[in-house]
N, C-alpha and C. Protein backbone atom coordinates (compact mmCIF):
# COMPACT_ATOMS: atom_id res chain seq x y z
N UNK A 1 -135.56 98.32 258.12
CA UNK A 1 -134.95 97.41 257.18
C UNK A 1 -133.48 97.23 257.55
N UNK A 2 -132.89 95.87 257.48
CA UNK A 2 -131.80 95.77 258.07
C UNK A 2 -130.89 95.65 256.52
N UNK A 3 -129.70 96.39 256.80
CA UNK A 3 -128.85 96.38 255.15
C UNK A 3 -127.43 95.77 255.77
N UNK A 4 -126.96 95.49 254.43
CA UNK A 4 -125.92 95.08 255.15
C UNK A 4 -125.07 95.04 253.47
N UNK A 5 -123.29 95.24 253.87
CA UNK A 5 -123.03 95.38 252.39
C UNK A 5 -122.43 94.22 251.75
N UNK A 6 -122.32 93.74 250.26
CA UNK A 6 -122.00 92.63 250.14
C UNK A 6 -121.06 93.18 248.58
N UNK A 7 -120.26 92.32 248.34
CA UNK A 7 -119.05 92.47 247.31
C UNK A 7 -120.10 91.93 246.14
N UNK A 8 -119.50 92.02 245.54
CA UNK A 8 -119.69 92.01 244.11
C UNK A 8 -118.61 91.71 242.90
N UNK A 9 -118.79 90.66 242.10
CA UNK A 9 -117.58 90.99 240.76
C UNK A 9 -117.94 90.42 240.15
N UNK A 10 -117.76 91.87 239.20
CA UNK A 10 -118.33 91.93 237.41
C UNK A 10 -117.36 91.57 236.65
N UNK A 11 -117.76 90.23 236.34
CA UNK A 11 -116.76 89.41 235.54
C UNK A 11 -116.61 89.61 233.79
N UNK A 12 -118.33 89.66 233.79
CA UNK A 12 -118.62 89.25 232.44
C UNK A 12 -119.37 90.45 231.89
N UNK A 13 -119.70 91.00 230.84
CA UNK A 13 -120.67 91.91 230.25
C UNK A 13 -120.81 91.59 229.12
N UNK A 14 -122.35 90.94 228.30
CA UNK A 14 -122.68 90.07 227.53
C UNK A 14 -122.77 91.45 226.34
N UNK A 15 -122.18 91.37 225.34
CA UNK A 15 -121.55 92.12 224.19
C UNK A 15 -122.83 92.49 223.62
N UNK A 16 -123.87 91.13 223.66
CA UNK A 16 -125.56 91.69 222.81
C UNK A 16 -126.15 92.55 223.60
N UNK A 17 -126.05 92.29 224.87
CA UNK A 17 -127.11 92.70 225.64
C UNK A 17 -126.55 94.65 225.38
N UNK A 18 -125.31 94.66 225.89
CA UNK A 18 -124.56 96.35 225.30
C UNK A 18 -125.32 96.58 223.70
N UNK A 19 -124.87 95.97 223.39
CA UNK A 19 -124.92 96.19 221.72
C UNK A 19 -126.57 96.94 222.19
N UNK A 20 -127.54 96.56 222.38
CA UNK A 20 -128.90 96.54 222.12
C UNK A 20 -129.14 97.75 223.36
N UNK A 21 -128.80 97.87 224.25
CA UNK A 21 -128.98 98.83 225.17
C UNK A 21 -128.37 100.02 224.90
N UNK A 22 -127.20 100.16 224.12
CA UNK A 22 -126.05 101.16 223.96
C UNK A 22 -126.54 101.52 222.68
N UNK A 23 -127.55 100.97 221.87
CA UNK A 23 -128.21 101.22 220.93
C UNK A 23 -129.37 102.31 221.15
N UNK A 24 -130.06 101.61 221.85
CA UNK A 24 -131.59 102.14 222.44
C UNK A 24 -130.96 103.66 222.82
N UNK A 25 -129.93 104.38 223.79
CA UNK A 25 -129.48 105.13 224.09
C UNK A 25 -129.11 106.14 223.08
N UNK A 26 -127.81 105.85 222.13
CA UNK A 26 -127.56 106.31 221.18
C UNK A 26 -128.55 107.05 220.39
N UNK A 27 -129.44 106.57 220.04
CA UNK A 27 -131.10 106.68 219.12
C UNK A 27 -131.66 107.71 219.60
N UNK A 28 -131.62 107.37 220.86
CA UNK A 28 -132.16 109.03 221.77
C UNK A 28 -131.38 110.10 221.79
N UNK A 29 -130.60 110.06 222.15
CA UNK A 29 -128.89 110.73 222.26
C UNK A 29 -129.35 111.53 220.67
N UNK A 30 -128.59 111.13 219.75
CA UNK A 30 -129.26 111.63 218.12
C UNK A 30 -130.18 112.30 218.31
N UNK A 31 -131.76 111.39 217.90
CA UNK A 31 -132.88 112.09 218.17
C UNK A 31 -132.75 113.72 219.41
N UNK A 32 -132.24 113.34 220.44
CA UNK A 32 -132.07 114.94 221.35
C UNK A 32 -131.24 115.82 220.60
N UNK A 33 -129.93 115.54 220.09
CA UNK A 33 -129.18 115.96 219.39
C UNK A 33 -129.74 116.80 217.97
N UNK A 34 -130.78 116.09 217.01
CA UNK A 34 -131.31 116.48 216.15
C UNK A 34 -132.38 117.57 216.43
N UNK A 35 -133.32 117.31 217.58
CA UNK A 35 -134.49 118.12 217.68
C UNK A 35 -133.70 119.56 218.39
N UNK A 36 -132.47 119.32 219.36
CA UNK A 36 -132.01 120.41 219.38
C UNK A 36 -131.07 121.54 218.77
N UNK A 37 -130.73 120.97 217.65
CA UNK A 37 -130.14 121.61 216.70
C UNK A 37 -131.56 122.32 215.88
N UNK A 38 -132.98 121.44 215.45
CA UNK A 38 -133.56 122.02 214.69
C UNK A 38 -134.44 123.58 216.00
N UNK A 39 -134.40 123.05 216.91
CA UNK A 39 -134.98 124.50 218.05
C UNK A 39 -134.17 125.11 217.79
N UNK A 40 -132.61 125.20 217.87
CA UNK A 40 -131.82 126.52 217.95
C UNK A 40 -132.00 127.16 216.77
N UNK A 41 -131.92 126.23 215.74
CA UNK A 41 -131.99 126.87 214.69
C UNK A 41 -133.81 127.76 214.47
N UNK A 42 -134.35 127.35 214.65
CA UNK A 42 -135.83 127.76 214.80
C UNK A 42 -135.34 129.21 215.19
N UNK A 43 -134.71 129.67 216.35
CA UNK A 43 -134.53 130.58 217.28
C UNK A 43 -133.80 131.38 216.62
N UNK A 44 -132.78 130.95 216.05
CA UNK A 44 -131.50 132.08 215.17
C UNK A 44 -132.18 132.76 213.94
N UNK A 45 -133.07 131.80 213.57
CA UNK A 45 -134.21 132.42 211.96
C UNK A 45 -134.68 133.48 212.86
N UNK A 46 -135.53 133.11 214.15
CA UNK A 46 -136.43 134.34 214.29
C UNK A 46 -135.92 135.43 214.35
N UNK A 47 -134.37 135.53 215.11
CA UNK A 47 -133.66 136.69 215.79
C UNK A 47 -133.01 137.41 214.22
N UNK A 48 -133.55 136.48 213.26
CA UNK A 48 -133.06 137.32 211.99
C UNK A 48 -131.47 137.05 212.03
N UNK A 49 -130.43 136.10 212.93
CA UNK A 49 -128.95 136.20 212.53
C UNK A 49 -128.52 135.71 211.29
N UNK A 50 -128.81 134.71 210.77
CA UNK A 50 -128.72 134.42 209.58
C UNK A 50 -128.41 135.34 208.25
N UNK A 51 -129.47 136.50 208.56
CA UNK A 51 -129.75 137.38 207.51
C UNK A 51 -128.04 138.41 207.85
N UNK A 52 -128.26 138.75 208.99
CA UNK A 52 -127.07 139.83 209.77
C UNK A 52 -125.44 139.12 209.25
N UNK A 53 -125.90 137.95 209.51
CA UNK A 53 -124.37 137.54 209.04
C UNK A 53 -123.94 137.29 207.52
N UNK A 54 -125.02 136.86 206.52
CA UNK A 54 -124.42 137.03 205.21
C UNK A 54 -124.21 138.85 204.80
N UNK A 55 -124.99 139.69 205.88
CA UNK A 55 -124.62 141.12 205.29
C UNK A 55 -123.59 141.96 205.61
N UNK A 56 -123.12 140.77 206.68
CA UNK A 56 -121.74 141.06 207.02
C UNK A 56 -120.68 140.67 206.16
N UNK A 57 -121.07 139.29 205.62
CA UNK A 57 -120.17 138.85 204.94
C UNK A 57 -119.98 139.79 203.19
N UNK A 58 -121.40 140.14 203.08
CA UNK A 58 -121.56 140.93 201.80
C UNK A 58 -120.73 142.41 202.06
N UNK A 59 -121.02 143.18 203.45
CA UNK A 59 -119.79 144.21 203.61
C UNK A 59 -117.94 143.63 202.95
N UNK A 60 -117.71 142.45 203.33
CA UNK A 60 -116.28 142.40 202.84
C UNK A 60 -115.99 142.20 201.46
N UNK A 61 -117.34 141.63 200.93
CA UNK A 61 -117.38 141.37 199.90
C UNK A 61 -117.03 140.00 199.53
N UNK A 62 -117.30 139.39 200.67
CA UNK A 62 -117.43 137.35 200.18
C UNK A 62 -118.77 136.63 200.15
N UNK A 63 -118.79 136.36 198.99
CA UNK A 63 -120.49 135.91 198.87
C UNK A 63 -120.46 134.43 199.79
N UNK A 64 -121.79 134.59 200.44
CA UNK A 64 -121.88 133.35 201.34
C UNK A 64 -123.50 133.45 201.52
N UNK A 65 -123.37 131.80 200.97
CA UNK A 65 -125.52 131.97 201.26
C UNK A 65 -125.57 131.02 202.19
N UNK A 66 -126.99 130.89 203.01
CA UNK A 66 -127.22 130.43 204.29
C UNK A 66 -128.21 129.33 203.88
N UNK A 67 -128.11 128.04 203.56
CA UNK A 67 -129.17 126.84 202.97
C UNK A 67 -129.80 125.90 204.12
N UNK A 68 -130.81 126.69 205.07
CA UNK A 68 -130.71 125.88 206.21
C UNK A 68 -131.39 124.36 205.67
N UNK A 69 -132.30 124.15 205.05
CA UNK A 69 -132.14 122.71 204.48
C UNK A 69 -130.92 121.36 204.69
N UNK A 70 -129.91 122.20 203.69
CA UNK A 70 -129.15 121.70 203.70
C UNK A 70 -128.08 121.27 204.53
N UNK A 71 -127.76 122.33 205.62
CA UNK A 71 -127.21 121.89 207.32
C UNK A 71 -128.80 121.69 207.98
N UNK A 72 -129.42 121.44 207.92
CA UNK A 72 -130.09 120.24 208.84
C UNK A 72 -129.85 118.83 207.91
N UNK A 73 -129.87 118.57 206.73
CA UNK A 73 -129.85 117.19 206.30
C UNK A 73 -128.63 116.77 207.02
N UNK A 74 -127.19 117.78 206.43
CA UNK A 74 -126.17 117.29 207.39
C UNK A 74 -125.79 116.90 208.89
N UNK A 75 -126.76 117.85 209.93
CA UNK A 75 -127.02 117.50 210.76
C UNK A 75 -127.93 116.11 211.10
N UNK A 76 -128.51 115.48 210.39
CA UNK A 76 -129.24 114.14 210.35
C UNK A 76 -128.39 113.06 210.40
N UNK A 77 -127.55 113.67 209.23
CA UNK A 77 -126.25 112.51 208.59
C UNK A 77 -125.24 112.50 209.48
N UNK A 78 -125.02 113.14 210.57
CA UNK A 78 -124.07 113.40 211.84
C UNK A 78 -124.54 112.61 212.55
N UNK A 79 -125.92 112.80 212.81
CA UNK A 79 -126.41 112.18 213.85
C UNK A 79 -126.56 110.47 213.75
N UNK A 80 -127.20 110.38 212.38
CA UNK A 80 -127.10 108.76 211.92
C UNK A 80 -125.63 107.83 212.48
N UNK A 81 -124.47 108.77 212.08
CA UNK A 81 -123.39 108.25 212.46
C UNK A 81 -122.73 108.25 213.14
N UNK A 82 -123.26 108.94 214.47
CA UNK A 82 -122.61 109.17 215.23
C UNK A 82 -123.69 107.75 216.23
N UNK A 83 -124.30 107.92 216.53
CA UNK A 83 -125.51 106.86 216.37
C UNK A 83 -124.55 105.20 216.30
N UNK A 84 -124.19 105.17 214.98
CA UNK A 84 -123.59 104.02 214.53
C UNK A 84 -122.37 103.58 215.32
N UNK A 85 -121.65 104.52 215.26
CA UNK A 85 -120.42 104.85 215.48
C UNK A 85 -120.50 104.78 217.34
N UNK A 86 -120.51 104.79 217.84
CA UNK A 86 -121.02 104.91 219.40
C UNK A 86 -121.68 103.62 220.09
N UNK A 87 -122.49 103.06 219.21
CA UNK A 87 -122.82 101.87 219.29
C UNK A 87 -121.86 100.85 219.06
N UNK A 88 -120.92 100.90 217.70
CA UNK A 88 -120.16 99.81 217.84
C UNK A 88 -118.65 100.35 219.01
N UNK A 89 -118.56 101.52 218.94
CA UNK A 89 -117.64 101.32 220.16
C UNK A 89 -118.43 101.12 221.34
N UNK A 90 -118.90 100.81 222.14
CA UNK A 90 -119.71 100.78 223.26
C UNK A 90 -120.12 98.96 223.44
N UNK A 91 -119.90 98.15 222.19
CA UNK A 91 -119.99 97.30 222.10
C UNK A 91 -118.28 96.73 222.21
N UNK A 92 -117.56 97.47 221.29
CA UNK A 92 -116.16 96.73 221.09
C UNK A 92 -115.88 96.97 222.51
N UNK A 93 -116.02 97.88 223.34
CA UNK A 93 -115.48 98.09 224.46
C UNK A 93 -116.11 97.10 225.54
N UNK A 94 -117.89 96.79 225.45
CA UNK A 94 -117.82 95.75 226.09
C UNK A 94 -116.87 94.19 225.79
N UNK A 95 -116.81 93.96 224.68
CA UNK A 95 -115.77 92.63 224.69
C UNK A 95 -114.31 92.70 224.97
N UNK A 96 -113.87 94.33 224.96
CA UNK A 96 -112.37 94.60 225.57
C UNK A 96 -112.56 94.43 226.82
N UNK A 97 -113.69 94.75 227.40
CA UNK A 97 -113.47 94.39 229.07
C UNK A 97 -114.00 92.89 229.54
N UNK A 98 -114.53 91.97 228.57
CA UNK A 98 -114.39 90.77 228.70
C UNK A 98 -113.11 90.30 228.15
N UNK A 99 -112.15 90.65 227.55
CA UNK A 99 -110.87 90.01 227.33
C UNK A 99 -110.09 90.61 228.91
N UNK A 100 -109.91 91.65 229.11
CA UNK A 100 -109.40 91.89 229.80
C UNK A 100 -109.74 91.62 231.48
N UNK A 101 -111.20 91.12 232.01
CA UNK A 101 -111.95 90.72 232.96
C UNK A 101 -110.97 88.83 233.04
N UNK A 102 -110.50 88.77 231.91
CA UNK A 102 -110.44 87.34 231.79
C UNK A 102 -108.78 87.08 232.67
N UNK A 103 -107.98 88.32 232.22
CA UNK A 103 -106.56 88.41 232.90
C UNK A 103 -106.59 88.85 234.22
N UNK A 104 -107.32 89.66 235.02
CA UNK A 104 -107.82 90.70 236.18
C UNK A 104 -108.45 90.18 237.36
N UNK A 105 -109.60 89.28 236.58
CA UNK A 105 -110.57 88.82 237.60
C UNK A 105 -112.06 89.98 237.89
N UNK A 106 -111.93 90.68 237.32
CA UNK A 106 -113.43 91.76 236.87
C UNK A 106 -113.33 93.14 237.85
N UNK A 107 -114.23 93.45 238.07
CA UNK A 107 -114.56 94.58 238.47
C UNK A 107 -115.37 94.27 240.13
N UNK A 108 -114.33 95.16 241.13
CA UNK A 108 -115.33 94.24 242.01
C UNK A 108 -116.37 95.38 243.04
N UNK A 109 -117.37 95.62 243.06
CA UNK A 109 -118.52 96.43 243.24
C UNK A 109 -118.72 96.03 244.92
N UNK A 110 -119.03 97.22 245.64
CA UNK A 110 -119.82 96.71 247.30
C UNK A 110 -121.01 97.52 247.12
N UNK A 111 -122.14 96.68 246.98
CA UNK A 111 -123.68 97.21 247.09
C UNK A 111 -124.09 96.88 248.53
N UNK A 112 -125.30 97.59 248.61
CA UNK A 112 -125.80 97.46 249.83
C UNK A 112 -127.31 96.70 249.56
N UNK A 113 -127.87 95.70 250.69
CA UNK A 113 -128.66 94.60 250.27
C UNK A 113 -129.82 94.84 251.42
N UNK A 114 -130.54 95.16 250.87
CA UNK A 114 -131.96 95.52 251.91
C UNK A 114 -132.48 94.45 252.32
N UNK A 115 -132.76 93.81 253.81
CA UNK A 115 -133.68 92.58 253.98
C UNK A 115 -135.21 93.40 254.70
N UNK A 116 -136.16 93.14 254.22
CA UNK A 116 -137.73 93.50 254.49
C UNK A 116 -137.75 92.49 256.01
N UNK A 117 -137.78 92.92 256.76
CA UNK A 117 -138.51 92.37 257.88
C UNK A 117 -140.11 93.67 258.55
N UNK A 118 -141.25 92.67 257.98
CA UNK A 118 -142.59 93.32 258.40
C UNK A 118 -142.68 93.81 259.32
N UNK A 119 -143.60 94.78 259.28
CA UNK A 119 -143.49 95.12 261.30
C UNK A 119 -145.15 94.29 261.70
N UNK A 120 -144.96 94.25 262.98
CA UNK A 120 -145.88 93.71 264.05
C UNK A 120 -147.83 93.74 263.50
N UNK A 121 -147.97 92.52 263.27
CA UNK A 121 -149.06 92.32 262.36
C UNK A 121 -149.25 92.58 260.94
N UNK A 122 -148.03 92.56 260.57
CA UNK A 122 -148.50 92.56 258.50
C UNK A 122 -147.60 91.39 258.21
N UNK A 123 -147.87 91.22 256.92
CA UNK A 123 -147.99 89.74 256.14
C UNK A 123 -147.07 90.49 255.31
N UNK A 124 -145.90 89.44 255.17
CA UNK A 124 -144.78 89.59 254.51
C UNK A 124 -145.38 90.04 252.96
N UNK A 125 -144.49 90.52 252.07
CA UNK A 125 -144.49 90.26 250.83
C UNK A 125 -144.44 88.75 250.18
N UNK A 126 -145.16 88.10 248.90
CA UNK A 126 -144.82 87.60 248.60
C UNK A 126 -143.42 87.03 247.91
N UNK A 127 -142.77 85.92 247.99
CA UNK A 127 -141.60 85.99 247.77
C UNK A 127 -141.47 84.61 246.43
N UNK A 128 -140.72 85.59 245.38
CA UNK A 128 -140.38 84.74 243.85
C UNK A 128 -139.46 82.85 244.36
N UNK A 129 -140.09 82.34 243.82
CA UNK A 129 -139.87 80.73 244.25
C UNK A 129 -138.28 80.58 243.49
N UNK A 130 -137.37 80.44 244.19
CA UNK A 130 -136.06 79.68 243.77
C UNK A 130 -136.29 78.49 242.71
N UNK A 131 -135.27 78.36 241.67
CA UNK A 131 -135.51 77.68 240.57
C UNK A 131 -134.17 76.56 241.36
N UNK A 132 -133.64 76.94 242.81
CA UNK A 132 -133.01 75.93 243.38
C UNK A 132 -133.37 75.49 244.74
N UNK A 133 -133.47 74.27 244.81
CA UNK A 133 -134.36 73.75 245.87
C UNK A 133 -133.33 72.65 247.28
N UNK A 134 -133.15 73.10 248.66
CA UNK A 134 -132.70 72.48 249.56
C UNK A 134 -132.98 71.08 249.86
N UNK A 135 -132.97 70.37 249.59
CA UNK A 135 -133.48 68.80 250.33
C UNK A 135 -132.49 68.65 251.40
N UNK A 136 -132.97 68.29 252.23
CA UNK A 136 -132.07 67.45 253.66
C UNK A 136 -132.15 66.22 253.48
N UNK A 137 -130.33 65.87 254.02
CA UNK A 137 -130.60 64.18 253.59
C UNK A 137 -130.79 63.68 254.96
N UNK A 138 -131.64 62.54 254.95
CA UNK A 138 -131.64 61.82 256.73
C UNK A 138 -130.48 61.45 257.10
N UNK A 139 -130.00 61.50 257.66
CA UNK A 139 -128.92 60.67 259.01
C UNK A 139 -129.17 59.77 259.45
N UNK A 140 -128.46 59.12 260.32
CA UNK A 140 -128.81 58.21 261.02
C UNK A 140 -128.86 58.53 261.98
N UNK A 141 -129.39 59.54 263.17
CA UNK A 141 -129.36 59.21 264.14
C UNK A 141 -130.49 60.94 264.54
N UNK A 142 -130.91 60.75 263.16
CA UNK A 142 -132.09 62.07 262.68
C UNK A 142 -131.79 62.65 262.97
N UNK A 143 -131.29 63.24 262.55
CA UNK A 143 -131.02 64.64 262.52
C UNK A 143 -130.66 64.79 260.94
N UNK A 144 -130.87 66.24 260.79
CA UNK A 144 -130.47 66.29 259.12
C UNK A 144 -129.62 67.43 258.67
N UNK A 145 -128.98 67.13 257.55
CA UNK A 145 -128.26 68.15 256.83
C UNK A 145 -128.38 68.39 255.72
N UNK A 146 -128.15 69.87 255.04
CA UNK A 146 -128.33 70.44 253.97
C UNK A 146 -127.43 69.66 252.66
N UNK A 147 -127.80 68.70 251.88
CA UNK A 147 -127.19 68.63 250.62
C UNK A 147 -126.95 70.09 249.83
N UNK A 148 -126.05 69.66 248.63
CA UNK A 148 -125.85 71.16 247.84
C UNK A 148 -126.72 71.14 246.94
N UNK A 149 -127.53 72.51 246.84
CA UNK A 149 -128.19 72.26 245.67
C UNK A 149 -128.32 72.39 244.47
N UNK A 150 -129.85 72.00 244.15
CA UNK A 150 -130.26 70.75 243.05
C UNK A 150 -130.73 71.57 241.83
N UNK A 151 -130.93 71.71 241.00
CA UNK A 151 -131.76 72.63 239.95
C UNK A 151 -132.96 72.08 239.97
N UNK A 152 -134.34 72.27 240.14
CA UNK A 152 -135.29 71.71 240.12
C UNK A 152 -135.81 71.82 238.66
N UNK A 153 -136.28 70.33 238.42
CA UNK A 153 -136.70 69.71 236.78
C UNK A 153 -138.08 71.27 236.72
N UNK A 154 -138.46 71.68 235.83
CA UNK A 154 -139.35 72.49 234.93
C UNK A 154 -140.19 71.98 234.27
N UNK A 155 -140.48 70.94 233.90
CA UNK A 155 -141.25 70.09 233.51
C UNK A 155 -140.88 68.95 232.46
């Protein structure tokens, strides 16, 4: 495969498309966040610390009770908002870097671009049809050249 590298610049980053992706993420993020708070906690009940530490606290003589209920709801309500909260910055920040893409000129990226050339007796891949189409205009004296192109009508 022959590569070769080509520039790149990220001008634009469409604020919904973040919004909805930086969402999807977040949700999980939480959700991991939640299920691993409720394992540790699973783990600290078994090892009995819970119990060890209010009888520590009962040695000094400061009453303190342990409501795991109640820090997991809070842990939910962390997570909900943090959730929220993450999402709209992740969004405000995509439209700060479209204000600021606008003074700069963007972000400019060098990827590397794979061309498939088959080897000796196989049949290319099929290849997705351009929604832009070359016409050559005639000359006069035939020979032809590439016009710029055209958007081809869709129906």
């Amino acid at each position: 495969m022959a590569v070769r590298r080509v520039r790149r610049i990220i001008r634009k980053v469409d604020p919904w498309t973040v919004l909805k992706a930086s969402f999807v993420f977040n949700a999980i993020m939480g959700l991991v966040f939640v299920l691993g708070t409720w394992v540790m906690w699973s783990l600290v009940l078994q090892k009995g610390i819970p119990e060890r530490i209010v009888d520590l606290f009962d040695a000094v003589t400061i009453e303190l009770t342990i409501d795991g209920p109640l820090y997991f709801r809070i842990v939910v309500l962390l997570a909900i908002i943090g959730v929220i909260g993450m999402t709209a910055f992740m969004t405000l920040a995509a439209v700060v870097y479209n204000l600021i893409s606008d003074l700069v000129g963007g972000v400019e990226v060098t990827v590397l671009e794979e061309s498939y050339t088959p080897a000796q007796g196989q049949q290319a891949p099929p290849r997705r049809r351009s929604p832009w189409r070359i016409t050559p205009a005639p000359q006069p004296n035939g020979a032809t050249s590439e016009q710029p192109r055209q958007p081809v009508s869709t129906g």
